[in-house]
Protein backbone atom coordinates (compact mmCIF):
# COMPACT_ATOMS: atom_id res chain seq x y z
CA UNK A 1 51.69 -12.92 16.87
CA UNK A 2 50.86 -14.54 13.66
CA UNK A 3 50.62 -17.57 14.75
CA UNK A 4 47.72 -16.41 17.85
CA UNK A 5 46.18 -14.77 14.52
CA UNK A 6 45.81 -18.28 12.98
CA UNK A 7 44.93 -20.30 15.86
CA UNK A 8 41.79 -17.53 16.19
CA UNK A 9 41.21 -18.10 12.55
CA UNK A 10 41.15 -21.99 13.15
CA UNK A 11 39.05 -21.68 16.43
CA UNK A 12 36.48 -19.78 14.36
CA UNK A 13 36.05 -21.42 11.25
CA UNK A 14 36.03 -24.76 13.52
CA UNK A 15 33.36 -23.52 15.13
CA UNK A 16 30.83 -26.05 13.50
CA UNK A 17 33.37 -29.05 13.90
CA UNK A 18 32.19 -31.40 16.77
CA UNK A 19 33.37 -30.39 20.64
CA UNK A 20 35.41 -33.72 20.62
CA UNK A 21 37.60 -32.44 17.61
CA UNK A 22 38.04 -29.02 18.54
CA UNK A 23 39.23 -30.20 22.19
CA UNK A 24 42.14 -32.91 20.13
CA UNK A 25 43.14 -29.81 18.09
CA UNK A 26 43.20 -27.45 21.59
CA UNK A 27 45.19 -29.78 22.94
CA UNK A 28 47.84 -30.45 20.29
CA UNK A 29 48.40 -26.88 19.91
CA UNK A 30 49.03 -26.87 23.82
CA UNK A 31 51.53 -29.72 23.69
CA UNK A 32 53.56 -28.32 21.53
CA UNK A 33 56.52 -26.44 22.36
CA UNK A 34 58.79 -23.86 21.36
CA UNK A 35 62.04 -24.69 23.50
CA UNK A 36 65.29 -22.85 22.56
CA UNK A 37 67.58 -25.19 20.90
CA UNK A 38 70.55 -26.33 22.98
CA UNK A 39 73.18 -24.41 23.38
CA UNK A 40 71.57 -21.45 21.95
CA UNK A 41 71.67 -17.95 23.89
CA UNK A 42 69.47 -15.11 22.42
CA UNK A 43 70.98 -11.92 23.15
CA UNK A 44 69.21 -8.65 23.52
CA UNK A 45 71.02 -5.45 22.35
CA UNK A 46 70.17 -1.92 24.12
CA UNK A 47 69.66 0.42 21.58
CA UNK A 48 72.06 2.65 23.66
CA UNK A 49 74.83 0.16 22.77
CA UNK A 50 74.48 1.19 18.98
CA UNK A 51 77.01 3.62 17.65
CA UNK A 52 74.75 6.72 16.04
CA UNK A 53 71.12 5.78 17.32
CA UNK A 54 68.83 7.94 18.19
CA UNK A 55 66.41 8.33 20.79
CA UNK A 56 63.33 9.91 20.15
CA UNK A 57 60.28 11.13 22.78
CA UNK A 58 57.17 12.58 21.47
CA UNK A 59 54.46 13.73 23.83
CA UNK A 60 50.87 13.97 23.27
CA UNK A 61 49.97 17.24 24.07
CA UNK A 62 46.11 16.83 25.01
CA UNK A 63 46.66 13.42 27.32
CA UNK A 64 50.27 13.32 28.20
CA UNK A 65 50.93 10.49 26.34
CA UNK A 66 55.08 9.80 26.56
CA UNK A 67 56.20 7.96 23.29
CA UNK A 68 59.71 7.05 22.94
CA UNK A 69 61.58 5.26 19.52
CA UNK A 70 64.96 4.21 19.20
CA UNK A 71 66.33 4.11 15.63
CA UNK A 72 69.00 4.56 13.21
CA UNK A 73 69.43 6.34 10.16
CA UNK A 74 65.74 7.34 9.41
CA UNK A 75 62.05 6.98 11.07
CA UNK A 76 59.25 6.93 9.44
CA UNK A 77 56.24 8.35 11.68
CA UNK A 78 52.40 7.25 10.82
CA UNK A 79 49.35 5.35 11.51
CA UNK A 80 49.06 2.16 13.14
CA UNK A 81 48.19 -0.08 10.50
CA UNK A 82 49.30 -3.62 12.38
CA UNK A 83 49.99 -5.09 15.27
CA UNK A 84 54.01 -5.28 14.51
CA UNK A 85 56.37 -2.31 14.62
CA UNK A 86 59.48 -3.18 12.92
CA UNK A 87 62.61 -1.08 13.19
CA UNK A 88 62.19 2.08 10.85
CA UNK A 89 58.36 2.73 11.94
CA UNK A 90 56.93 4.95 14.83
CA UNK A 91 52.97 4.21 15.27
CA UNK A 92 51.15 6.95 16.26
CA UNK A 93 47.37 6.54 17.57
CA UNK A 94 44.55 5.07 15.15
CA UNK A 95 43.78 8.60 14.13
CA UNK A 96 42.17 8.14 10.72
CA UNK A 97 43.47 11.88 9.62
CA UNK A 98 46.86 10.44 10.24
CA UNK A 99 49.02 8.60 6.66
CA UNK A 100 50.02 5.23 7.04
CA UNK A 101 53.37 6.86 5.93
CA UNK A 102 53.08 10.55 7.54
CA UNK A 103 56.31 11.95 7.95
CA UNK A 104 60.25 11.15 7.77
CA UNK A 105 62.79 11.69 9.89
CA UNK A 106 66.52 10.91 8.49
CA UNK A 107 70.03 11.67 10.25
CA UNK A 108 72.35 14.23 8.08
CA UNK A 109 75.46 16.30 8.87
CA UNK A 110 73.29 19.29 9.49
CA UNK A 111 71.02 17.06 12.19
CA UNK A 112 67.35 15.62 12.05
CA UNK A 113 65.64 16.49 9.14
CA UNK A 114 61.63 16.35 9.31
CA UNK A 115 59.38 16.38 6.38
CA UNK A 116 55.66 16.02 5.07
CA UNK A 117 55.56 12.63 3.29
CA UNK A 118 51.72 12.58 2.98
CA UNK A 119 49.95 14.03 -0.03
CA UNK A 120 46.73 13.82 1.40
CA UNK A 121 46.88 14.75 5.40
CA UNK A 122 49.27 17.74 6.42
CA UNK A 123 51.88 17.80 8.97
CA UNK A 124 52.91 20.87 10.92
CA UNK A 125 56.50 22.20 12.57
CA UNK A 126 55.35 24.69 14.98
CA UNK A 127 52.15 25.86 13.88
CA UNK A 128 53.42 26.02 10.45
CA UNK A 129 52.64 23.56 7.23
CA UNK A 130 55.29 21.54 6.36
CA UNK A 131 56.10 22.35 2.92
CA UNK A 132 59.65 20.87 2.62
CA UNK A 133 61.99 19.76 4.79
CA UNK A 134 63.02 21.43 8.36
CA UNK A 135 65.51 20.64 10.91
CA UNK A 136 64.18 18.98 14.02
CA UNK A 137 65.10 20.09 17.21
CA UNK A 138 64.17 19.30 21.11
CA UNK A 139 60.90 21.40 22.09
CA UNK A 140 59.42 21.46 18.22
CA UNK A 141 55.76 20.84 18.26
CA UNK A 142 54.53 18.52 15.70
CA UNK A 143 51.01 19.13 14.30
CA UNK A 144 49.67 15.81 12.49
CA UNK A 145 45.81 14.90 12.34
CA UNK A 146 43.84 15.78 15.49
CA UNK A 147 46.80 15.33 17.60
CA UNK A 148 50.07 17.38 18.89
CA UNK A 149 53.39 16.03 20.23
CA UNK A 150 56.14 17.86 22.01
CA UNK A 151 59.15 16.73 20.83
CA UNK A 152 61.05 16.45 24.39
CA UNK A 153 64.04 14.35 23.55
CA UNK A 154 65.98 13.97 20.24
CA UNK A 155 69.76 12.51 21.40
CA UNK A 156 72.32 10.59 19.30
CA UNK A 157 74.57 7.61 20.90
CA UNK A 158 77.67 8.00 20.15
């Protein structure tokens, strides 16, 4: 994705260059390829397949909006802020009332622990403020900028 973000870059600030330039440069960028070397296999993992990951599904409670996570150990829930969403980060929508870093989730021996990371926007555990940390549990509503989500699915691989 970086690399589209560049070639935009280059495109625009070209944008002066003569035609006949800009089409060599087009057409390098075309010819050159991104084979996998030989011998080479890239493997994708289910998330399923790890021991102790969870699976998370929030939905929006005004449009129906399903959002699902897998992770292990500890999410951290917030606004969008790129276009990449490592492991460890849930995006939520652009919402500007909405922390880049909103809210925690971490595995313990008593379960799912929520809590307020944000010192500036609030987040809510049904209906409530979130003044320290709660146990999450499957039909929780979660109260966070303009926006609700059901929690409808919280399970662990095992």
């Amino acid at each position: 994705m970086l690399l589209l973000s560049i070639e935009v870059i280059m495109i625009i600030v070209l944008v002066g260059v003569p035609m006949s330039l800009l089409a060599i440069l087009i057409i390098t960028r075309v010819n050159a390829s991104y084979e996998q070397p030989a011998g080479v296999k890239f493997v994708e993992r289910s998330w399923t397949e790890i021991p102790g990951a969870y699976r998370l599904e929030l939905i929006n409670t005004e449009n129906g909006i399903k959002i699902q996570k897998w992770f292990v150990g500890r999410l951290i829930i917030g606004r969008r802020i790129d276009q990449a969403e490592p492991a460890g980060l849930m995006y939520l929508e652009s919402d500007p009332t909405i922390s880049r870093n909103q809210m925690r989730l971490t595995d313990t021996s008593e379960g799912m622990i929520i809590e307020n990371m944000s010192q500036v926007n609030v987040t809510k555990l049904n209906g409530r403020f979130l003044d320290r940390p709660a146990l999450l549990h499957i039909g929780d509503f979660i109260g966070t900028g303009r926006c609700q989500y059901l929690v409808a699915d919280l399970q662990k691989t095992a």
